[in-house]
Protein backbone atom coordinates (compact mmCIF):
# COMPACT_ATOMS: atom_id res chain seq x y z
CA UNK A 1 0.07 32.38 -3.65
CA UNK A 2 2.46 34.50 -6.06
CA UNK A 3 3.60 37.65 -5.31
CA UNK A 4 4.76 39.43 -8.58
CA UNK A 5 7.86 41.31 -9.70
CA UNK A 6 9.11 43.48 -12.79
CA UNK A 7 12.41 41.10 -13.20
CA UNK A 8 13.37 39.06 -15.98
CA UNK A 9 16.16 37.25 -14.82
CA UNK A 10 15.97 35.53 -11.46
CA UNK A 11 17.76 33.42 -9.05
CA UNK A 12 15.99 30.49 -7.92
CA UNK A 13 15.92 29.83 -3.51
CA UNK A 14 13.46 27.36 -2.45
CA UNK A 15 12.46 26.95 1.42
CA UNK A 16 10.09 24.53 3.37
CA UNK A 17 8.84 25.89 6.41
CA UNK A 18 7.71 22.48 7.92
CA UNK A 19 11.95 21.87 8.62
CA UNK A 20 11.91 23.38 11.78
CA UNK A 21 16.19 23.83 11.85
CA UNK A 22 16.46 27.60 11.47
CA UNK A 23 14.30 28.00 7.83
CA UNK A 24 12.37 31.00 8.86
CA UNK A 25 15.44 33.27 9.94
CA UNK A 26 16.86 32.00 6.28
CA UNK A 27 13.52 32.72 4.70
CA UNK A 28 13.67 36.38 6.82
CA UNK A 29 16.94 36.81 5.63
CA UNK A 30 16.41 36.42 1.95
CA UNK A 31 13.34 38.99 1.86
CA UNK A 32 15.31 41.46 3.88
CA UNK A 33 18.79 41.28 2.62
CA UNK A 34 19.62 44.40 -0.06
CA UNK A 35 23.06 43.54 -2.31
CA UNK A 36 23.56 45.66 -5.48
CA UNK A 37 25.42 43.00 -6.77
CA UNK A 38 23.05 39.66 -6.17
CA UNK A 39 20.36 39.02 -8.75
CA UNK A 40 16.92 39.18 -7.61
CA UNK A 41 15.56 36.26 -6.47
CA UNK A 42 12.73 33.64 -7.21
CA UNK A 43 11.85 32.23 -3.81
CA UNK A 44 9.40 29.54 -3.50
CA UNK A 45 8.13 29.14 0.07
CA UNK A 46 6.53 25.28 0.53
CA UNK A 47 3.76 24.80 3.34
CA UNK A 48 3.93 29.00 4.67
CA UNK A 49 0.93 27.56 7.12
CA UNK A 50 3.63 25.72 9.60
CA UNK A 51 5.44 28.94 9.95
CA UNK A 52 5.69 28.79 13.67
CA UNK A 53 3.63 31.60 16.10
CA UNK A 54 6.42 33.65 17.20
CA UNK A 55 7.68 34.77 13.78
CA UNK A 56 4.11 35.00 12.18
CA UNK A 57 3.65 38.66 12.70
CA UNK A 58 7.49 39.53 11.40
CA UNK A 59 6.65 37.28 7.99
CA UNK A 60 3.41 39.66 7.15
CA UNK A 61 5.25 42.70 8.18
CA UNK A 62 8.20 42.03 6.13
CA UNK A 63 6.37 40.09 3.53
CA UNK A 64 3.82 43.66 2.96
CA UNK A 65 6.84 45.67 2.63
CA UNK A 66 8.26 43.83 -0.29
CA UNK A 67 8.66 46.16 -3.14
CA UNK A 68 8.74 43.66 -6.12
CA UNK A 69 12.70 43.58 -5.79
CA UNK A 70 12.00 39.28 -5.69
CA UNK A 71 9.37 36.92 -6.90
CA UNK A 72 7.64 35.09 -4.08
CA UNK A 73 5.79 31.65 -4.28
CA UNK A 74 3.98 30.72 -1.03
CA UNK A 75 2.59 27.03 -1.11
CA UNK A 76 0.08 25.42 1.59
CA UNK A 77 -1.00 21.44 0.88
CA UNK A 78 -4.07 22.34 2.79
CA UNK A 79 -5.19 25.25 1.57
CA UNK A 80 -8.95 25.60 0.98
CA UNK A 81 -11.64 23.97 3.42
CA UNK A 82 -15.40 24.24 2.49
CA UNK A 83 -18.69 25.04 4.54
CA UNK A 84 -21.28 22.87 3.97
CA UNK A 85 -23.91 25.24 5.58
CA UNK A 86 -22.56 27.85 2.94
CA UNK A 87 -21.43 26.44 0.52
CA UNK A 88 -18.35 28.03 -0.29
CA UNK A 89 -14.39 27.68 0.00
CA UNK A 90 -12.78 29.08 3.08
CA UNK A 91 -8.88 29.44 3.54
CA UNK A 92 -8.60 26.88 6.30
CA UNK A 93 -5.51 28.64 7.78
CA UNK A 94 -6.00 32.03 9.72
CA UNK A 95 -2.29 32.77 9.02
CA UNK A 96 -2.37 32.06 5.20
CA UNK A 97 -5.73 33.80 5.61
CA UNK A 98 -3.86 37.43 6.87
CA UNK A 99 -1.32 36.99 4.09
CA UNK A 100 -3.34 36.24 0.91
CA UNK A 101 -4.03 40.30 0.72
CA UNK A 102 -0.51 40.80 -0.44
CA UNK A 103 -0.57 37.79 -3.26
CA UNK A 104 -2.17 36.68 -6.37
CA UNK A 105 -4.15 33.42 -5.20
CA UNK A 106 -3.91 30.53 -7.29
CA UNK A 107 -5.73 27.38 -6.33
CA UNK A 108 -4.59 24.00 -7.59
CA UNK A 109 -6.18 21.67 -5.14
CA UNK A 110 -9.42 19.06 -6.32
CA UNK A 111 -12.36 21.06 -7.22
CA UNK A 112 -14.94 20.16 -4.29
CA UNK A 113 -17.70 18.32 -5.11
CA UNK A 114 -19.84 21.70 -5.37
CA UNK A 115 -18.06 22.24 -8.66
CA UNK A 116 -17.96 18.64 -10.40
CA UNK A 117 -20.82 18.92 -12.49
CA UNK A 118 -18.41 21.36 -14.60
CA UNK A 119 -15.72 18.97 -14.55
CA UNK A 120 -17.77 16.41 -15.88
CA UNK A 121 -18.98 18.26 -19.00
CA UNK A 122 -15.48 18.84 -19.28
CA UNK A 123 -14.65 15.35 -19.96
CA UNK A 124 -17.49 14.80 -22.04
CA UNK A 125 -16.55 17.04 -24.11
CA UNK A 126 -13.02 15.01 -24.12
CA UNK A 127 -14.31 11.82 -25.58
CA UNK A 128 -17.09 13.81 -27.20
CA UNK A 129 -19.74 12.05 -25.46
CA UNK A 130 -22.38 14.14 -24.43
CA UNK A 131 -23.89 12.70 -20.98
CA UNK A 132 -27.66 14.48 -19.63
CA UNK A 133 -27.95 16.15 -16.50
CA UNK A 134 -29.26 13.54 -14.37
CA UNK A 135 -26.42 11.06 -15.27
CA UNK A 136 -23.50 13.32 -14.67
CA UNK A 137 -25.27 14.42 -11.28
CA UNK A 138 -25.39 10.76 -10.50
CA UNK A 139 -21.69 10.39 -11.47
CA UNK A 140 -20.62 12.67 -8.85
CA UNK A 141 -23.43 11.48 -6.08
CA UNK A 142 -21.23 7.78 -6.61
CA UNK A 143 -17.63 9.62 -6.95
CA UNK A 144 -17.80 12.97 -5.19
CA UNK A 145 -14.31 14.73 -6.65
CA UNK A 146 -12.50 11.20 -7.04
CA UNK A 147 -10.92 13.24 -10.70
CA UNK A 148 -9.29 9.72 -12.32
CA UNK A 149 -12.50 7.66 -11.04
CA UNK A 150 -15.57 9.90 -12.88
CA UNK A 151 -12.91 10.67 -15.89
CA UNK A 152 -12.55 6.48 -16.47
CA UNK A 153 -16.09 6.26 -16.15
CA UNK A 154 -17.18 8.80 -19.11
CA UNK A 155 -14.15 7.06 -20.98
CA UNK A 156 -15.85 3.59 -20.31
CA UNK A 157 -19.00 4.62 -20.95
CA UNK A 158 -18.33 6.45 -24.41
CA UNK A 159 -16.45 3.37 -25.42
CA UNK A 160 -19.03 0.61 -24.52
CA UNK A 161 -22.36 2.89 -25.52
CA UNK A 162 -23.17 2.11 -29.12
CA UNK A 163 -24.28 5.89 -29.40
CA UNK A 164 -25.36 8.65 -27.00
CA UNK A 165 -28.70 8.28 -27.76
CA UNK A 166 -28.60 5.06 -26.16
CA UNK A 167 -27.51 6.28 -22.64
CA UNK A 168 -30.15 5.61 -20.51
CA UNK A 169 -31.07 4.38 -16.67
CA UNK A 170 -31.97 1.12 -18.09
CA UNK A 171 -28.90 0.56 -20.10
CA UNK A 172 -26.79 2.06 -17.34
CA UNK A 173 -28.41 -0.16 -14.47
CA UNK A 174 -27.14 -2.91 -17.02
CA UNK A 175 -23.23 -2.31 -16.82
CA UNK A 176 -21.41 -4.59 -14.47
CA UNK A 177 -19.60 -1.38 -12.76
CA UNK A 178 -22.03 1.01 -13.09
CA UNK A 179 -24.70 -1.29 -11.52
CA UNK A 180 -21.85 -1.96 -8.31
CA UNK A 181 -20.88 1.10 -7.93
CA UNK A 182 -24.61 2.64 -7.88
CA UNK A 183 -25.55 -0.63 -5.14
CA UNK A 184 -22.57 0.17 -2.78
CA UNK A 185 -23.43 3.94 -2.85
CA UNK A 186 -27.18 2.75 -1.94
CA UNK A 187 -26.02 0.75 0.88
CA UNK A 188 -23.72 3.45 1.71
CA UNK A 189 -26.47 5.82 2.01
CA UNK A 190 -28.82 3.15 3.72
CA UNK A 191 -26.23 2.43 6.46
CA UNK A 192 -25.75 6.17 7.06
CA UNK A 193 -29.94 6.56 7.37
CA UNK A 194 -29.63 3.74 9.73
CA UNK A 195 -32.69 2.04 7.42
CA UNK A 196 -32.36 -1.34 8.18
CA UNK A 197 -34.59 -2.87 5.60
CA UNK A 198 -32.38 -1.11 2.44
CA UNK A 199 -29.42 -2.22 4.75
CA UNK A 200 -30.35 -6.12 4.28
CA UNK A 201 -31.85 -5.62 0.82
CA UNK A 202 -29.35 -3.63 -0.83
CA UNK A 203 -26.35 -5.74 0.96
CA UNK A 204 -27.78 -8.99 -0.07
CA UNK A 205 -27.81 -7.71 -3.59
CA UNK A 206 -24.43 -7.10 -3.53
CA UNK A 207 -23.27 -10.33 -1.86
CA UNK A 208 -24.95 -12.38 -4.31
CA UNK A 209 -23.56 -10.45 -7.41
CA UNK A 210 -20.07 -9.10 -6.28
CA UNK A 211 -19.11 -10.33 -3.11
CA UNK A 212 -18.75 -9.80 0.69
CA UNK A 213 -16.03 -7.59 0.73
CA UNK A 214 -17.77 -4.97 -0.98
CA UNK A 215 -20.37 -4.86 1.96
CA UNK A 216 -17.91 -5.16 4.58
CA UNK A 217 -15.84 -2.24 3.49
CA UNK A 218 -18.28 -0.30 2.53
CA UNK A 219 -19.62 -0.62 6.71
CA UNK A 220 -15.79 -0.55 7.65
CA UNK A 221 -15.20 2.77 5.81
CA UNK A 222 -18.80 4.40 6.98
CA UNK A 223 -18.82 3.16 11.05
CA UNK A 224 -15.41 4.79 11.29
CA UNK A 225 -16.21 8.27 9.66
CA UNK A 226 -19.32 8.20 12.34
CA UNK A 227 -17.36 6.71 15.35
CA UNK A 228 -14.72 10.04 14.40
CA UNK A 229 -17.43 12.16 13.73
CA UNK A 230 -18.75 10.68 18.00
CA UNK A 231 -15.96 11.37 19.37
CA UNK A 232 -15.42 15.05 17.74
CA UNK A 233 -18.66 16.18 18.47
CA UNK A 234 -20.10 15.58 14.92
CA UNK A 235 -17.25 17.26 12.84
CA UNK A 236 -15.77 15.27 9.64
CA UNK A 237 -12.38 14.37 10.08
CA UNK A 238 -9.89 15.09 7.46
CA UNK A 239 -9.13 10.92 7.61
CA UNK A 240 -12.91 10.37 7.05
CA UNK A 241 -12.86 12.60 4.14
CA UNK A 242 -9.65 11.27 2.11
CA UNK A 243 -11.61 7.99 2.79
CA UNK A 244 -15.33 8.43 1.70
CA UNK A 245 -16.32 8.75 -1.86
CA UNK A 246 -18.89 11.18 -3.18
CA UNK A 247 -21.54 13.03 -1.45
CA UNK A 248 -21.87 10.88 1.47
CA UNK A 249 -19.33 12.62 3.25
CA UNK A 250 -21.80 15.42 3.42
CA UNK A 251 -24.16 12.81 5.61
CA UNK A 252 -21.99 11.69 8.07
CA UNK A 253 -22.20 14.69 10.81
CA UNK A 254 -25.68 14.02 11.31
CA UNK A 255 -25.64 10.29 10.79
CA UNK A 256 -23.63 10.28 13.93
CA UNK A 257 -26.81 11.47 15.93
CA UNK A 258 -28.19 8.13 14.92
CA UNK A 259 -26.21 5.71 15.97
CA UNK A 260 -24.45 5.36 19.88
CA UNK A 261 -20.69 4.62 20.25
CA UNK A 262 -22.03 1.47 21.37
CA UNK A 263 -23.76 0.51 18.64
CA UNK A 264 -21.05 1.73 16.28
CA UNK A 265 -18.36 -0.30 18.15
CA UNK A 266 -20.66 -3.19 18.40
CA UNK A 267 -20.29 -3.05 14.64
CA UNK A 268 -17.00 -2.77 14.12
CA UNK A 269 -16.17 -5.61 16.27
CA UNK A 270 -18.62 -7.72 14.42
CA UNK A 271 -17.54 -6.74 11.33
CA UNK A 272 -13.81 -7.79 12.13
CA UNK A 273 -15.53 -11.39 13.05
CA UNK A 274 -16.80 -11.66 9.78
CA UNK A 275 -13.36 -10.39 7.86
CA UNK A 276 -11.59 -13.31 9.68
CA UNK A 277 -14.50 -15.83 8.50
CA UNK A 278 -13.98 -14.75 4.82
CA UNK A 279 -10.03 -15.47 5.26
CA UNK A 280 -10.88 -18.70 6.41
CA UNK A 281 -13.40 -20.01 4.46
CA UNK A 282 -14.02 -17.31 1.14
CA UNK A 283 -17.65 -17.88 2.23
CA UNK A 284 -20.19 -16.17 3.68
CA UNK A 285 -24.05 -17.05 3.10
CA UNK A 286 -27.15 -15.07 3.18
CA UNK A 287 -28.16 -16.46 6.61
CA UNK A 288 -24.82 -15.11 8.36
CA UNK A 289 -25.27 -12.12 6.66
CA UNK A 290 -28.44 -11.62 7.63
CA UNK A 291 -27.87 -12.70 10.88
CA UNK A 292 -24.93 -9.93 11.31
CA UNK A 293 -26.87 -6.99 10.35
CA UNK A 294 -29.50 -8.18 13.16
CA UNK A 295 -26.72 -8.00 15.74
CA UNK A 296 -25.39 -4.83 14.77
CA UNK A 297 -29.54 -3.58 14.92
CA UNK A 298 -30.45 -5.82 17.72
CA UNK A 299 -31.72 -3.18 19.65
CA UNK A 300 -33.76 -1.45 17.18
């Protein structure tokens, strides 16, 4: 968030709110303090969201009354949330909510998901590959906002297609990380619909062509997003979010409905059996595999 001034010239003051030792009286300070014979300063405030309760009321008050005299920069790491039942961005903080009236707001964070498809033209347009609709949609279904994963993709695909023309399903389903990376985000979504039959399918596919430790991360990364989502009353935690890729995350509330803590612990202890087994031996066979998923379902 910037507030704006009518200086030139500026002295530079930089604060960060999360160092508890006596910042905010400094900060205070420095947007009260009137010398004829300072220069005006440039004061960039990092994380304004940890300013503590007490002084939260004093910060707006003094903060509205500012009369351009100084250039403020307010900075919050977490600054935008998103509803999912909406649809649209949210300031997460109530705080940094009440002060955003008295700044220009400037968002720099990862575009959510929501806005990808845009981002993905974007790069297209970098390599001058022109993709369709219904490959760029499945770009961001595998990668959700992951920036550096979708923009390697469009640069691997524009190097390896012979022309643009030729980008199709077939030819995609053809390309070694295309074809993985479309498989794990099947089993991905198979696991969260509980369907066991995809489950076994779409895992033994991938054992056979890329190896166990796709599947068991894949289980590892989806059973804990659920067994956080349990025990928070079906809300994504910001852990399960850094962690899942693409629009999966946007399953996991109610793919918590479907499963017990039970079950999900179950898994999760099996699933640390099997880890140990591949350290030991680099092996597993269809049979165990098989055999594991029928444990973790036993009861279904």
């Amino acid at each position: 968030m910037v507030k704006k001034t009518h200086f030139e010239s500026l002295e530079s003051v930089s604060f960060d709110c999360s160092e508890k030792s006596g910042v905010e009286d400094k900060i205070l300070n420095s947007l009260t303090s009137i010398d004829l014979f300072e220069s005006k300063k440039f004061l960039t405030i990092k994380n304004i969201n940890k300013v503590s309760k007490k002084n939260r009321k004093t910060f707006i008050n003094t903060i509205s009354k500012n009369d351009g005299s100084n250039v403020i920069i307010c900075t919050d790491s977490s600054f935008l949330g998103f509803d999912y039942k909406s649809n649209k961005n949210f300031i997460k903080n109530q705080f940094v909510n009440d002060l955003a009236p008295f700044f220009t707001v400037v968002d720099v964070s990862i575009p959510f998901e929501s806005e990808m498809i845009r981002w993905v033209k974007i790069f297209s347009n970098d390599f001058d590959f022109k993709i369709n609709s219904k490959i760029a949609n499945d770009l961001v279904e595998i990668f959700g906002n992951n920036f550096s994963a979708i923009y390697n993709e469009i640069s691997k695909l524009s190097i390896i297609a012979d022309s643009i023309d030729g980008i199709n399903q077939d030819w995609l389903d053809s390309f070694y990380d295309w074809k993985k990376n479309k498989q794990i985000w099947e089993l991905n979504y198979a696991i969260c619909d509980k369907d066991i039959d995809k489950i076994l399918s779409s895992g033994l596919s991938i054992l056979n062509q890329f190896g166990v430790l796709y599947i068991t991360n894949s289980f590892f990364t989806i059973f804990e997003a659920l067994f956080l989502a349990k025990l928070n009353n079906g809300t994504i935690t910001d852990t399960s979010r850094k962690n899942l890729r693409g629009k999966i995350v946007n399953k996991i509330s109610s793919s918590s409905e479907k499963y017990t803590l039970e079950e999900i612990e179950r898994g999760i202890n099996l699933l640390a059996g099997l880890d140990r087994k591949v350290k030991t031996r680099n092996i597993i066979d269809e049979s165990e595999f098989t055999n594991l998923i029928t444990q973790i379902y036993r009861y279904e």
